[in-house]
N, C-alpha and C. Protein backbone atom coordinates (compact mmCIF):
# COMPACT_ATOMS: atom_id res chain seq x y z
N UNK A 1 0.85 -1.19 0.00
CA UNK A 1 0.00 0.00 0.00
C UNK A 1 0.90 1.25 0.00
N UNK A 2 0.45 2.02 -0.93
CA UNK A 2 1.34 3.37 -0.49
C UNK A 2 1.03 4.04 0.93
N UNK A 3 2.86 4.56 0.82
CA UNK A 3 2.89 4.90 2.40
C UNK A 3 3.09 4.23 3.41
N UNK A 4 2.96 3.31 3.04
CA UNK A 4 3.10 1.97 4.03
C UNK A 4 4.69 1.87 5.10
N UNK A 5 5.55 1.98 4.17
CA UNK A 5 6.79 2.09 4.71
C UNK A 5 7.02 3.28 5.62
N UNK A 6 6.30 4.21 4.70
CA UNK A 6 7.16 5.47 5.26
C UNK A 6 6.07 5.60 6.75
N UNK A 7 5.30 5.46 7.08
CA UNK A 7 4.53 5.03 8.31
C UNK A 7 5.08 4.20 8.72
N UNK A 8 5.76 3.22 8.60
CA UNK A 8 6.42 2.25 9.52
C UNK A 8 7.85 2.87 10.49
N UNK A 9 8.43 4.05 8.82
CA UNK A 9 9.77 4.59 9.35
C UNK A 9 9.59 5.33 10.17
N UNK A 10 7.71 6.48 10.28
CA UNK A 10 8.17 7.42 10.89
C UNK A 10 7.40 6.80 12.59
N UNK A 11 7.10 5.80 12.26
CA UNK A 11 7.13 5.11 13.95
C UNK A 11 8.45 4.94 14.97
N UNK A 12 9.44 4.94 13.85
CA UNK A 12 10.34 4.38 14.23
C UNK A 12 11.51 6.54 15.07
N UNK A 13 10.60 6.94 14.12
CA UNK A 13 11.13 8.71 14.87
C UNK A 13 10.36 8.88 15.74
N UNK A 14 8.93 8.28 15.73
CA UNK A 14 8.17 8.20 17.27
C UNK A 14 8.84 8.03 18.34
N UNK A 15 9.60 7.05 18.29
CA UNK A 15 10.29 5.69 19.27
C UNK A 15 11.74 6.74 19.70
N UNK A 16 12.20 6.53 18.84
CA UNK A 16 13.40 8.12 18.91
C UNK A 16 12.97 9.02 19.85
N UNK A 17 11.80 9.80 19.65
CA UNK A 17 11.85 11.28 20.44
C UNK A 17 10.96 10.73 21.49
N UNK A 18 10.23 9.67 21.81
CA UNK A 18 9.65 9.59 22.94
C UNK A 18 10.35 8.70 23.59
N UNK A 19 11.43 8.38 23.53
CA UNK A 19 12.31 7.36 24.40
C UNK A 19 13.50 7.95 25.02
N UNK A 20 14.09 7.89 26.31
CA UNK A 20 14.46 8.06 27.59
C UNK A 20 16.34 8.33 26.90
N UNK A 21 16.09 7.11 26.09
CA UNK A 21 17.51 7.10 25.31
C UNK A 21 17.31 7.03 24.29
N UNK A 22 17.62 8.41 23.32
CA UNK A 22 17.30 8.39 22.08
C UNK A 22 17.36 7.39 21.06
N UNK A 23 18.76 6.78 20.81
CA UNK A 23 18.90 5.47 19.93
C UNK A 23 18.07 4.16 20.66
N UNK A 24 17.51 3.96 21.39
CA UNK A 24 17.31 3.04 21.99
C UNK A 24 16.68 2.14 20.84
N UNK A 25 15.58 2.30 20.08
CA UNK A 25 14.86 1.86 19.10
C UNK A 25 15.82 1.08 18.13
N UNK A 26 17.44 1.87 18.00
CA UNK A 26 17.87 1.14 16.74
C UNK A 26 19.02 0.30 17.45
N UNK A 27 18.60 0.03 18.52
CA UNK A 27 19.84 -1.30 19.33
C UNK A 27 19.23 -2.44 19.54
N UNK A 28 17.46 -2.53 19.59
CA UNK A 28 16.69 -3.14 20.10
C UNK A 28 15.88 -3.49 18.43
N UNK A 29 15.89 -2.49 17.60
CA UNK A 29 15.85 -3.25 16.22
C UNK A 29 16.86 -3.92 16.10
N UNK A 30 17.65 -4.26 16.17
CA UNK A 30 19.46 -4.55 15.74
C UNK A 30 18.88 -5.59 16.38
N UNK A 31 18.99 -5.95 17.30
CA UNK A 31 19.10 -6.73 18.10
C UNK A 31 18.04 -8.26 17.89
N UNK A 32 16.82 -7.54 17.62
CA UNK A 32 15.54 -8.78 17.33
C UNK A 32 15.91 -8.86 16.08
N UNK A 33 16.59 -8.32 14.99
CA UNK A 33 16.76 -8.72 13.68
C UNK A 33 17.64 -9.45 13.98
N UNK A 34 18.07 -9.55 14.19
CA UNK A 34 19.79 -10.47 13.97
C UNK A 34 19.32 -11.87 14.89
N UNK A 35 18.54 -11.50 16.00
CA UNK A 35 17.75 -13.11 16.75
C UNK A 35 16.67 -13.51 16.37
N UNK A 36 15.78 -12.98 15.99
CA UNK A 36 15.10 -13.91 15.57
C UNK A 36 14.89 -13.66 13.42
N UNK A 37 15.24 -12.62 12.94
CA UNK A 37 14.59 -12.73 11.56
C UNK A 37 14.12 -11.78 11.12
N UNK A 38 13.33 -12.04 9.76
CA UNK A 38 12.27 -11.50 9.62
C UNK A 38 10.86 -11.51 10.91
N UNK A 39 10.72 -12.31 11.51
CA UNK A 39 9.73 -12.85 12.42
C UNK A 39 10.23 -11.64 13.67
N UNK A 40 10.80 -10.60 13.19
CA UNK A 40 11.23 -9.67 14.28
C UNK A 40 9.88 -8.53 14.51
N UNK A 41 9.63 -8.20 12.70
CA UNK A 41 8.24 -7.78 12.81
C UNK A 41 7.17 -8.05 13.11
N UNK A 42 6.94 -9.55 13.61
CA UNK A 42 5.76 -10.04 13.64
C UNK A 42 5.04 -9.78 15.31
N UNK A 43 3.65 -9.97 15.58
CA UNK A 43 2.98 -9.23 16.42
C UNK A 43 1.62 -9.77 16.47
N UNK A 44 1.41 -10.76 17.64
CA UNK A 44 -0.38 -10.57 18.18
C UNK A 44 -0.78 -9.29 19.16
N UNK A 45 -1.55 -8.84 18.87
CA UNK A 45 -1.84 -7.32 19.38
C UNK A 45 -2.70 -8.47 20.77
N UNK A 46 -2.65 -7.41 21.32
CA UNK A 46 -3.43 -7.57 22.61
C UNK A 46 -2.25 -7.64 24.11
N UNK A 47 -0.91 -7.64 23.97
CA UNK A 47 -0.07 -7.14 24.93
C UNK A 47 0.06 -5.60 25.34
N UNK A 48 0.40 -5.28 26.24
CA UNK A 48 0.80 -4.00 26.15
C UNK A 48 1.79 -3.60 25.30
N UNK A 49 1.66 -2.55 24.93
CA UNK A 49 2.77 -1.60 23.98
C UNK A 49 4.09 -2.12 24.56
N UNK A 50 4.37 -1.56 25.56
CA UNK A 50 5.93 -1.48 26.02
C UNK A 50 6.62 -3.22 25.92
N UNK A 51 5.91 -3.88 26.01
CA UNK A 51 6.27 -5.79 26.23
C UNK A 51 6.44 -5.40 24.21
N UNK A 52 6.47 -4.83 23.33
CA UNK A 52 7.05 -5.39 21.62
C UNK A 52 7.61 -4.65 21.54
N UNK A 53 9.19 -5.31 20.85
CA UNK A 53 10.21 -4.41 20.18
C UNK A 53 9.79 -3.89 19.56
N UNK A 54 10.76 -2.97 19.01
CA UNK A 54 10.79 -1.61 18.00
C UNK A 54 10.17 -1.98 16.84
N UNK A 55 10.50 -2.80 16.23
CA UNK A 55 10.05 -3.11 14.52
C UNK A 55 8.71 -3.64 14.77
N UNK A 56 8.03 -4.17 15.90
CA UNK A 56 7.21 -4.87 16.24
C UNK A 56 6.40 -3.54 16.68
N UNK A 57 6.56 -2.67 17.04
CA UNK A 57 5.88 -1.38 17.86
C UNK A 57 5.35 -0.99 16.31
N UNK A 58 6.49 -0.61 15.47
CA UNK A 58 6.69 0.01 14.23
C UNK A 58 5.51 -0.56 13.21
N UNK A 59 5.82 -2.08 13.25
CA UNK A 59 4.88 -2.84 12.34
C UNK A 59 2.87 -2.38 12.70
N UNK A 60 2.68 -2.21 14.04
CA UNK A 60 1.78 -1.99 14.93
C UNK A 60 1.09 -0.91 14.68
N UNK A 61 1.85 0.13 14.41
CA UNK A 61 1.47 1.67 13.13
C UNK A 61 1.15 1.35 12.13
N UNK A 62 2.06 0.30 11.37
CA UNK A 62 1.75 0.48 10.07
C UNK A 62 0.73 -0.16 9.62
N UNK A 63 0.48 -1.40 10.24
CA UNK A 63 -0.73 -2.29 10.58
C UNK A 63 -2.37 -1.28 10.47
N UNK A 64 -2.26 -0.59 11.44
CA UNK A 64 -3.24 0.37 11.49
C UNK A 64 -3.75 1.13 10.52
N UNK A 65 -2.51 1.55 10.19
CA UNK A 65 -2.65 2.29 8.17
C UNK A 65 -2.95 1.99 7.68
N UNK A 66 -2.39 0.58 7.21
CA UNK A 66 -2.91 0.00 6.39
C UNK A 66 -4.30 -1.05 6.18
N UNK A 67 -4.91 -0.90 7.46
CA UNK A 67 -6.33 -1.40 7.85
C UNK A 67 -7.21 -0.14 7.38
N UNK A 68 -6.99 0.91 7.70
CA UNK A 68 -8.00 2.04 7.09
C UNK A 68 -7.67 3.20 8.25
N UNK A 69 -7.05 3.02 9.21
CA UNK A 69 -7.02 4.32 10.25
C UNK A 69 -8.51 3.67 10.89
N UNK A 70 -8.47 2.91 11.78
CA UNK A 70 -9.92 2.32 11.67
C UNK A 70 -10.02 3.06 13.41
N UNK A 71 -11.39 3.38 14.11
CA UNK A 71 -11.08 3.79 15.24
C UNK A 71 -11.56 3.11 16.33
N UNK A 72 -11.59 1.96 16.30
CA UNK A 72 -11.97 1.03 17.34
C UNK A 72 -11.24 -0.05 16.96
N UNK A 73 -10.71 -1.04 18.28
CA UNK A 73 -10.29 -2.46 17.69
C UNK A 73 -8.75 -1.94 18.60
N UNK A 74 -7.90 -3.50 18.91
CA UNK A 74 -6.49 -3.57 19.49
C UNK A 74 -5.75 -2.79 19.13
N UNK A 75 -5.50 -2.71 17.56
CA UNK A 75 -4.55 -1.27 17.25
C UNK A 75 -5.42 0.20 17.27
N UNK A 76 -6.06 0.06 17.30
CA UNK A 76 -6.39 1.53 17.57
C UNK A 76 -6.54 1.99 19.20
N UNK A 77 -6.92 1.11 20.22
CA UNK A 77 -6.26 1.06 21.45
C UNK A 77 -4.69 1.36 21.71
N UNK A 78 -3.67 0.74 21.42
CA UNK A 78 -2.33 1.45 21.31
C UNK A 78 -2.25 2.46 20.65
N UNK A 79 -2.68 3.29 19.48
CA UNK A 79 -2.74 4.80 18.95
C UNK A 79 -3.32 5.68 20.19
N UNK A 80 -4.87 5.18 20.34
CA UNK A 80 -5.18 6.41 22.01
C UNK A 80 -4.47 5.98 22.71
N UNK A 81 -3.61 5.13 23.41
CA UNK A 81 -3.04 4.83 24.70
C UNK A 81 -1.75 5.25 24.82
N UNK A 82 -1.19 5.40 23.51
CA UNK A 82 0.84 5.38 23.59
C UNK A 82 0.88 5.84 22.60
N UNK A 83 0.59 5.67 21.20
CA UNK A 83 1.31 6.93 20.29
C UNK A 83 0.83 8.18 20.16
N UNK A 84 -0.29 8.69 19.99
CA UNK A 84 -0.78 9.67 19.76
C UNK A 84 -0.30 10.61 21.23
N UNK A 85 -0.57 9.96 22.70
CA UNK A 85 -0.40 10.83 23.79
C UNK A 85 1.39 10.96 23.98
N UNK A 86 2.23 10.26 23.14
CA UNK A 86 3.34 10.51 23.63
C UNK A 86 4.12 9.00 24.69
N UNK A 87 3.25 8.50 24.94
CA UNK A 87 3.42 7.82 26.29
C UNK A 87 3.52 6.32 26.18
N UNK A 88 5.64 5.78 25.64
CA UNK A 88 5.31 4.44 25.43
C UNK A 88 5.71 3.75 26.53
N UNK A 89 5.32 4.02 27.63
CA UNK A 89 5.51 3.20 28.74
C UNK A 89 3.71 2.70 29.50
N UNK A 90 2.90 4.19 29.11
CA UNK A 90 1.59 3.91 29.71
C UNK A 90 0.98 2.66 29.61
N UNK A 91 0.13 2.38 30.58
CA UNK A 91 -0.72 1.22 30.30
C UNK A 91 -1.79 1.42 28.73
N UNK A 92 -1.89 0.35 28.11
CA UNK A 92 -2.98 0.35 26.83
C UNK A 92 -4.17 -0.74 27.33
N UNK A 93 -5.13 0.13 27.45
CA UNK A 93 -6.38 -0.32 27.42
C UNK A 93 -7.13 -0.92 26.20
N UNK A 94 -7.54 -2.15 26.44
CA UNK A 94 -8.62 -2.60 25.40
C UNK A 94 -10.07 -2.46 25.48
């Protein structure tokens, strides 16, 4: 889908400016790529935000996009709960 990526990348500047340690996102991508794979992106929604790596947080945006921006449902719970407010440590409500 267009856009698709570039919503995935700019999750990934989300993760950047709302994290404690700026690079943190690209040590912890590094890190699940190289252990487990491709399967680094992969993701059952219904954990809290903060329990999925970066590419997995990332995929979690783009997921959403590419469903329609839909406003109810698991990913749209993590958009009100942690991306939109800033807050990827908060609890996400379902």
């Amino acid at each position: 889908m267009p856009g698709e990526v570039f919503i995935h990348e700019l999750g990934h500047v989300w993760q950047g400016y709302h994290s404690a340690f700026t690079w943190w996102y690209v040590f912890n991508s590094i890190y699940y790529q190289v252990a487990c794979g491709s399967s680094a992106y992969d993701f059952t929604a219904g954990k809290q935000w903060s329990q999925y790596g970066a590419e997995q947080q990332a995929s979690i945006i783009q997921q959403w996009f590419i469903d329609g921006e839909p406003n109810s449902g698991q990913l749209y719970s993590y958009m009100k709960c942690n991306v939109w407010p800033g807050k990827p440590f908060a609890a996400t409500y379902f």
